[in-house]
C-alpha atoms as a PDB file:
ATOM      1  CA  UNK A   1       0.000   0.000   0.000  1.00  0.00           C
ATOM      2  CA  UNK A   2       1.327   3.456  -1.129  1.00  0.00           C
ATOM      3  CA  UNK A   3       1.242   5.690   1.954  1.00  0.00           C
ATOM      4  CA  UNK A   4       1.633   9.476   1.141  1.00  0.00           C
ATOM      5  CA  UNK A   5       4.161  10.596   3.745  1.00  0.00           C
ATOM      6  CA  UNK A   6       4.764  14.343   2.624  1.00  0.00           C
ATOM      7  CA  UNK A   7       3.419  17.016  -0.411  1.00  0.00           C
ATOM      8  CA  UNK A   8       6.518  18.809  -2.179  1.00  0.00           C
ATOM      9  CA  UNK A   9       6.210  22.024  -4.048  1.00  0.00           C
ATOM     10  CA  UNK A  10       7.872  21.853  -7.049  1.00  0.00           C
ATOM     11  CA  UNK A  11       8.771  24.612  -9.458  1.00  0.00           C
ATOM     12  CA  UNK A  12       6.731  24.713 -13.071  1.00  0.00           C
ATOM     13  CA  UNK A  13       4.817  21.158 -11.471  1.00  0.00           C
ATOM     14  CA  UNK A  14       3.670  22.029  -8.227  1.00  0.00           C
ATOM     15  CA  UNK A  15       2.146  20.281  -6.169  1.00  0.00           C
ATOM     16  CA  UNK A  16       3.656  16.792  -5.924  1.00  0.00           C
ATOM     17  CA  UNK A  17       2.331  14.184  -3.450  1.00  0.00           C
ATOM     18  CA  UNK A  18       5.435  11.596  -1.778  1.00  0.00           C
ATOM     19  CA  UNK A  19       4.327   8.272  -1.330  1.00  0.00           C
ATOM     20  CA  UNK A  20       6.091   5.452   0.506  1.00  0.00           C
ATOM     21  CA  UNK A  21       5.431   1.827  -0.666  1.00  0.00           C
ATOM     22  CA  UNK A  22       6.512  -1.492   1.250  1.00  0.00           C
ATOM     23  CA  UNK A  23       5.965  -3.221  -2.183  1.00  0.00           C
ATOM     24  CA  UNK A  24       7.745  -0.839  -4.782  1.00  0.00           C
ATOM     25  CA  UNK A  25      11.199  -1.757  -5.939  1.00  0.00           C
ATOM     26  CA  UNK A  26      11.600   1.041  -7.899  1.00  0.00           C
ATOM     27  CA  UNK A  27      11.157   5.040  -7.682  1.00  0.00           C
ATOM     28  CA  UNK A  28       8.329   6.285 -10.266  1.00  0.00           C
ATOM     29  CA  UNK A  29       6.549   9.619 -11.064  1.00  0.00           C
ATOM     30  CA  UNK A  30       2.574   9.333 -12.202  1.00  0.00           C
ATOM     31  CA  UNK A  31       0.214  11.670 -13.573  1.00  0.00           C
ATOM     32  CA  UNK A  32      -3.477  10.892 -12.875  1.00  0.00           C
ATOM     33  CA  UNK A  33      -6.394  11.490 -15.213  1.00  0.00           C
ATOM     34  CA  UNK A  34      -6.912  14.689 -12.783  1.00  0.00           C
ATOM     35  CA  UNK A  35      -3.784  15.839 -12.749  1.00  0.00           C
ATOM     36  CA  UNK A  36      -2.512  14.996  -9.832  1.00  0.00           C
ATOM     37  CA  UNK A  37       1.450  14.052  -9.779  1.00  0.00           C
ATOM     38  CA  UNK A  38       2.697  11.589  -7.439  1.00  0.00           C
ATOM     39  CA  UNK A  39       6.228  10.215  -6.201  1.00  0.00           C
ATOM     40  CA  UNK A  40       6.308   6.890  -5.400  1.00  0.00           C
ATOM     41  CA  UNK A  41       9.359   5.903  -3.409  1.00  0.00           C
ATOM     42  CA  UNK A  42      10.221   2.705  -2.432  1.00  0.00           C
ATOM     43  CA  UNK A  43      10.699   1.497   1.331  1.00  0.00           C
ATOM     44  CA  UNK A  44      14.205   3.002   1.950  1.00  0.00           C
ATOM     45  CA  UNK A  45      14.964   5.856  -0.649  1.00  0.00           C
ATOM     46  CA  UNK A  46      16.675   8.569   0.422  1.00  0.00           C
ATOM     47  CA  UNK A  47      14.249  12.198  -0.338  1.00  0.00           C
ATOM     48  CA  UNK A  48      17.728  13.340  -1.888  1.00  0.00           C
ATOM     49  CA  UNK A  49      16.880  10.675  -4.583  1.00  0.00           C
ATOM     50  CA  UNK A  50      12.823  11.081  -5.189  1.00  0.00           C
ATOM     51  CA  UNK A  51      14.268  14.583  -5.779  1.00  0.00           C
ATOM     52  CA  UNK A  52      16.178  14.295  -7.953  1.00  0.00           C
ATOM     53  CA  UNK A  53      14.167  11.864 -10.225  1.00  0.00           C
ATOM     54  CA  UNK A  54      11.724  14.239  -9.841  1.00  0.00           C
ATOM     55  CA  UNK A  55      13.994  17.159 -11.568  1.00  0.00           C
ATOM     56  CA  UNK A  56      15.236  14.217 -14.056  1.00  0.00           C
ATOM     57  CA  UNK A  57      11.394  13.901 -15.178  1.00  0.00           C
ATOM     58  CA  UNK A  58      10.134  17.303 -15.253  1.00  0.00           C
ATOM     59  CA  UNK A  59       9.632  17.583 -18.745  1.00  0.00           C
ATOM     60  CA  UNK A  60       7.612  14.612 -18.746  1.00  0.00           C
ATOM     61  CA  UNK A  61       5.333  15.315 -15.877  1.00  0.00           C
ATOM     62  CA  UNK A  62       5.140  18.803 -17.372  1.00  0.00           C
ATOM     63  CA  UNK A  63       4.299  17.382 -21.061  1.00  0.00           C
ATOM     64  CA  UNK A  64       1.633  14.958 -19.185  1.00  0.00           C
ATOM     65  CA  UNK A  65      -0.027  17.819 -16.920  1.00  0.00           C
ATOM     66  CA  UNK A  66      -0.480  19.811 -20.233  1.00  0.00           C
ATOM     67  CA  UNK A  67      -2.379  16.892 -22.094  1.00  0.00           C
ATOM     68  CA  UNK A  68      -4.241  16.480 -19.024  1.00  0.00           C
ATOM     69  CA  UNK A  69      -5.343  20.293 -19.138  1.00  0.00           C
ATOM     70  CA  UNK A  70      -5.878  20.034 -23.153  1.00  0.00           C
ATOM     71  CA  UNK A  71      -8.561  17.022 -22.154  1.00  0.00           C
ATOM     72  CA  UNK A  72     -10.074  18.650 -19.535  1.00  0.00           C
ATOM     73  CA  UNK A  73     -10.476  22.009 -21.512  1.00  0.00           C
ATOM     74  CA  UNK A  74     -12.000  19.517 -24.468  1.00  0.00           C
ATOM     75  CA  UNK A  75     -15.779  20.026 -25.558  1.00  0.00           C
ATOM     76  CA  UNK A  76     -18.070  17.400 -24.055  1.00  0.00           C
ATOM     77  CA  UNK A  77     -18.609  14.594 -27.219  1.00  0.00           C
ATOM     78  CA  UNK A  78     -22.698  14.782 -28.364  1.00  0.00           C
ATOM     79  CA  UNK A  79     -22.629  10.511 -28.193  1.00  0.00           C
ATOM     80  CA  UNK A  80     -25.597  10.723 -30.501  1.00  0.00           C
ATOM     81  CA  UNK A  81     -23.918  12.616 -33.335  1.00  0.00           C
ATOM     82  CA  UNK A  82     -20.224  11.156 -32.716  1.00  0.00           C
ATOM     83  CA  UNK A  83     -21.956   7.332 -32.780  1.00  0.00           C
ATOM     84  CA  UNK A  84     -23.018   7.914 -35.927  1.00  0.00           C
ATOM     85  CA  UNK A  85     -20.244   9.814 -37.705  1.00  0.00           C
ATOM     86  CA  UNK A  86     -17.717   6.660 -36.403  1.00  0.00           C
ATOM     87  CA  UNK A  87     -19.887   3.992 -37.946  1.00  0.00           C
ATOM     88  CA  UNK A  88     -20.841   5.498 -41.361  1.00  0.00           C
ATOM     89  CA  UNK A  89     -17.136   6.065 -41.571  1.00  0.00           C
ATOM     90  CA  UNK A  90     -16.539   2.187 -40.256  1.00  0.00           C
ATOM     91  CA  UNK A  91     -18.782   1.134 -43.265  1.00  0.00           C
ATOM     92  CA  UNK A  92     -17.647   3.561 -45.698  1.00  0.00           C
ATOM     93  CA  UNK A  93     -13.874   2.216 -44.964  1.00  0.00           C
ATOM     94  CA  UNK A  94     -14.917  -1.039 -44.639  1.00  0.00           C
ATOM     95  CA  UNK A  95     -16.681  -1.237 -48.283  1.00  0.00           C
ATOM     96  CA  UNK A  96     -14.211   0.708 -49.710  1.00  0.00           C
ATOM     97  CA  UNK A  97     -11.108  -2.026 -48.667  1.00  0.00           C
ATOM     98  CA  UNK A  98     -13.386  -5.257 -48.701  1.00  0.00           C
ATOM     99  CA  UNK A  99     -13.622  -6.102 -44.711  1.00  0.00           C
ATOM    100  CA  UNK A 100     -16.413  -7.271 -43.137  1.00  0.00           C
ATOM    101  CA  UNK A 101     -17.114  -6.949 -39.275  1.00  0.00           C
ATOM    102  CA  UNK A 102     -19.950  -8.404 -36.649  1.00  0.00           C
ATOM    103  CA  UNK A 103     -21.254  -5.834 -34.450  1.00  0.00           C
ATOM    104  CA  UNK A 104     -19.844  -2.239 -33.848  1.00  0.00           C
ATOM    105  CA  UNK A 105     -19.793  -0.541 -30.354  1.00  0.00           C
ATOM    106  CA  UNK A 106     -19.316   2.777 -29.708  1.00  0.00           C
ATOM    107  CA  UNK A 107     -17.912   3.403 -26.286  1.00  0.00           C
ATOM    108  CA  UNK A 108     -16.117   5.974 -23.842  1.00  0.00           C
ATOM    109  CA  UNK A 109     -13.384   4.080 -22.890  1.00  0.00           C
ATOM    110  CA  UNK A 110     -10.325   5.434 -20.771  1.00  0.00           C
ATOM    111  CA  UNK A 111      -7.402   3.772 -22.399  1.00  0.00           C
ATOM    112  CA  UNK A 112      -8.289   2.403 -25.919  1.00  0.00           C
ATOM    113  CA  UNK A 113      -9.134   4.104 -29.073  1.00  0.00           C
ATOM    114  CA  UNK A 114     -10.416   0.653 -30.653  1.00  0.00           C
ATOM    115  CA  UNK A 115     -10.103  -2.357 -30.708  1.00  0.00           C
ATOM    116  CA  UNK A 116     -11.958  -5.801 -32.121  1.00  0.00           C
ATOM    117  CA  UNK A 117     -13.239  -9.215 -30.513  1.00  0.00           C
ATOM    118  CA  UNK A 118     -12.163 -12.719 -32.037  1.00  0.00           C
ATOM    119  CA  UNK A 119     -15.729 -12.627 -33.046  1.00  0.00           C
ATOM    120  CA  UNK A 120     -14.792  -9.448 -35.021  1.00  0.00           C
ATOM    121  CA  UNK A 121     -17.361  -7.149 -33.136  1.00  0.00           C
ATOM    122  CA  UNK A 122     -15.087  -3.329 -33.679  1.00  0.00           C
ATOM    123  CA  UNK A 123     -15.003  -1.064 -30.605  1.00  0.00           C
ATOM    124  CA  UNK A 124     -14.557   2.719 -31.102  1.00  0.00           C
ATOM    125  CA  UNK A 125     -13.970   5.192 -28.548  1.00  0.00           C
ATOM    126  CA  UNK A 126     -16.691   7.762 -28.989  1.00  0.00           C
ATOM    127  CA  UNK A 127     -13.523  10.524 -28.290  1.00  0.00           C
ATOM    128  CA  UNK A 128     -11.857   9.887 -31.842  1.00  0.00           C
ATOM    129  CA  UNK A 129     -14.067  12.403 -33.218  1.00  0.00           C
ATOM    130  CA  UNK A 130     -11.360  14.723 -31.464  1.00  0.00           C
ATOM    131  CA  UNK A 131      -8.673  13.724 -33.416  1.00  0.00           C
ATOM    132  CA  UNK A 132      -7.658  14.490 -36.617  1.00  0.00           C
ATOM    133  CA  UNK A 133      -9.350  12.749 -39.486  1.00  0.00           C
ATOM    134  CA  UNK A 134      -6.190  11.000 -40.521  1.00  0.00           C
ATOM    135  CA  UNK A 135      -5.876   9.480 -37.037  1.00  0.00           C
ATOM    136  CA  UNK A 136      -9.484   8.427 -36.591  1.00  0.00           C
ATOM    137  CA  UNK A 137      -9.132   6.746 -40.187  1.00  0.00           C
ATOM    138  CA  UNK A 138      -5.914   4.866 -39.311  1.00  0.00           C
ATOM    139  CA  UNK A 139      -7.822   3.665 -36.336  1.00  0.00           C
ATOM    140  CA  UNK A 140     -10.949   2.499 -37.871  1.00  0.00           C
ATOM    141  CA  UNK A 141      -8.801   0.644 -40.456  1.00  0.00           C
ATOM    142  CA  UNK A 142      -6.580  -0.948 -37.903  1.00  0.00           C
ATOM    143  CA  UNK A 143      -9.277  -2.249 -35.980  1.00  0.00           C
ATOM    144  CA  UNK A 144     -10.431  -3.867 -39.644  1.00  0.00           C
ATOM    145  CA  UNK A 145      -7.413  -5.237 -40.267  1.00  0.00           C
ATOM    146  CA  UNK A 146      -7.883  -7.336 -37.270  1.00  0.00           C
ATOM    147  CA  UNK A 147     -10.479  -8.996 -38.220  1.00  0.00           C
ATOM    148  CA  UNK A 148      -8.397 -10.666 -40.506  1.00  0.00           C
ATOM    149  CA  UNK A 149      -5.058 -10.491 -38.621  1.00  0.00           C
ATOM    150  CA  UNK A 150      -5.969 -10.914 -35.130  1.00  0.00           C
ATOM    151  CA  UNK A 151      -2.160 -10.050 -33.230  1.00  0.00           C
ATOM    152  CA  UNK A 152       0.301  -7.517 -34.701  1.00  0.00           C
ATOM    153  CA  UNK A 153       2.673  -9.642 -36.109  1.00  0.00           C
ATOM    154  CA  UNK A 154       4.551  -8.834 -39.229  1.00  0.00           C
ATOM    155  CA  UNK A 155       1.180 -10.087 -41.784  1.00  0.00           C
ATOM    156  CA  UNK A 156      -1.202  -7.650 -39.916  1.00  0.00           C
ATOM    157  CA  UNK A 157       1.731  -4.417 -40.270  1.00  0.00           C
ATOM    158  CA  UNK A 158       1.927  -5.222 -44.224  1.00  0.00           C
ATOM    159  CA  UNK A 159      -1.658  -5.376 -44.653  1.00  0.00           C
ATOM    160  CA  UNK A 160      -2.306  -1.984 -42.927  1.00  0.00           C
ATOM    161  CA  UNK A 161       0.647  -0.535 -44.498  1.00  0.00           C
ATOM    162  CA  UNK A 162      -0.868  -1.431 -47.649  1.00  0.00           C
ATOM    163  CA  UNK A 163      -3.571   0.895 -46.181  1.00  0.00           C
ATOM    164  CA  UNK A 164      -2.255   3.584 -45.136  1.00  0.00           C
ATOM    165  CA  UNK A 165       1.258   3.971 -46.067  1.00  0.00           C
ATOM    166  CA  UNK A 166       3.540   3.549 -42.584  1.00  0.00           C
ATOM    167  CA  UNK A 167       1.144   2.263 -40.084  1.00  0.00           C
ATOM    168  CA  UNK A 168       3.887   2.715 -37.189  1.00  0.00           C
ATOM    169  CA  UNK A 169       3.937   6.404 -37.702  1.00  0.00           C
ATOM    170  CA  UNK A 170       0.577   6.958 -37.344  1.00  0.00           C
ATOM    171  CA  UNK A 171       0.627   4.796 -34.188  1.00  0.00           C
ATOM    172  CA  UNK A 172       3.383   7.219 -33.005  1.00  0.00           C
ATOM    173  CA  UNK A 173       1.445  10.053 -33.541  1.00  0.00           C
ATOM    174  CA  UNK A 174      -1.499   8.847 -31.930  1.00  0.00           C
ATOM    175  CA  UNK A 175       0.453   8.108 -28.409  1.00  0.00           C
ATOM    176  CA  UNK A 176       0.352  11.981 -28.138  1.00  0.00           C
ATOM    177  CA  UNK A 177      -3.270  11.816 -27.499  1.00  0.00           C
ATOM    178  CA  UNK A 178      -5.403  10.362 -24.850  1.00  0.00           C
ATOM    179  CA  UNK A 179      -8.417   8.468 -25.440  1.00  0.00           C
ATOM    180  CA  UNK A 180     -10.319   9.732 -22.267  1.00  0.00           C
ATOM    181  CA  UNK A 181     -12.205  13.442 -23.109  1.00  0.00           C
END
């Protein structure tokens, strides 16, 4: 159990909660959803070195509190409207390049922009109407491709290259967004 010992104020973060753990082996800095920062310290760390692996990860605290604030600061999604903008694109993709899929849910979900069942039943996160329409394409036909490549082995990267050029740097650019509006 993480027990917060001690809040540090710390310049261009703020505030930054210090947490103890029995069970942690290693030091690490997280960023909640809310923004909150936390240093996790492991049973026996020296303050002299949470501090200093705080100043070693400043820029990406600071880089995560700003996405955090960009979310926040994001217009609520009309479900309705965004529901049926993903599918018609879904189908419009999905005739256009030959797949065929079960079901399609639309969801809010906090860590995935899409995915697809063994069953091939798509899930879209209702938030990719946020991104750009490049993105939300390269989803959509990712989550296609699996339904006839089910892992990401070396078949399923060829066939969406085939798609959309280099698949891996569109699945760069979307780490620098966060499914969760």
């Amino acid at each position: 159990m993480n027990r917060v010992v001690d809040t540090w104020k710390v310049r261009d973060i703020g505030a930054v909660a210090v947490a103890i753990s029995d069970r942690a082996r290693y030091a690490r800095v997280t960023v909640s959803r809310a923004g909150a920062v936390k240093l996790i310290l492991p049973r026996g760390m020296s303050a002299a070195q949470g501090r200093k692996l705080i100043e070693s990860s400043r820029a990406w605290v600071i880089k995560h509190l700003q996405q955090v604030r960009a979310v926040q600061k994001a217009p609520r999604v009309d479900r309705v409207q965004a529901r049926r903008m993903l599918i018609e694109r879904l189908n419009e993709l999905a005739r256009r390049h030959g797949f065929e899929y079960n079901r399609v849910f639309v969801k809010n979900q906090k860590t995935l922009w899409g995915s697809c069942s063994a069953a091939n039943n798509i899930n879209l996160n209702v938030n990719l109407v946020h991104l750009p329409e490049e993105l939300r394409d390269y989803v959509i036909l990712h989550e296609l491709v699996h339904t006839r490549h089910k892992n990401h082995g070396s078949d399923f990267w060829r066939a969406l290259d085939r798609l959309v050029g280099d698949g891996k740097r569109f699945q760069k650019q979307l780490r620098q967004y966060h499914p969760r509006a």
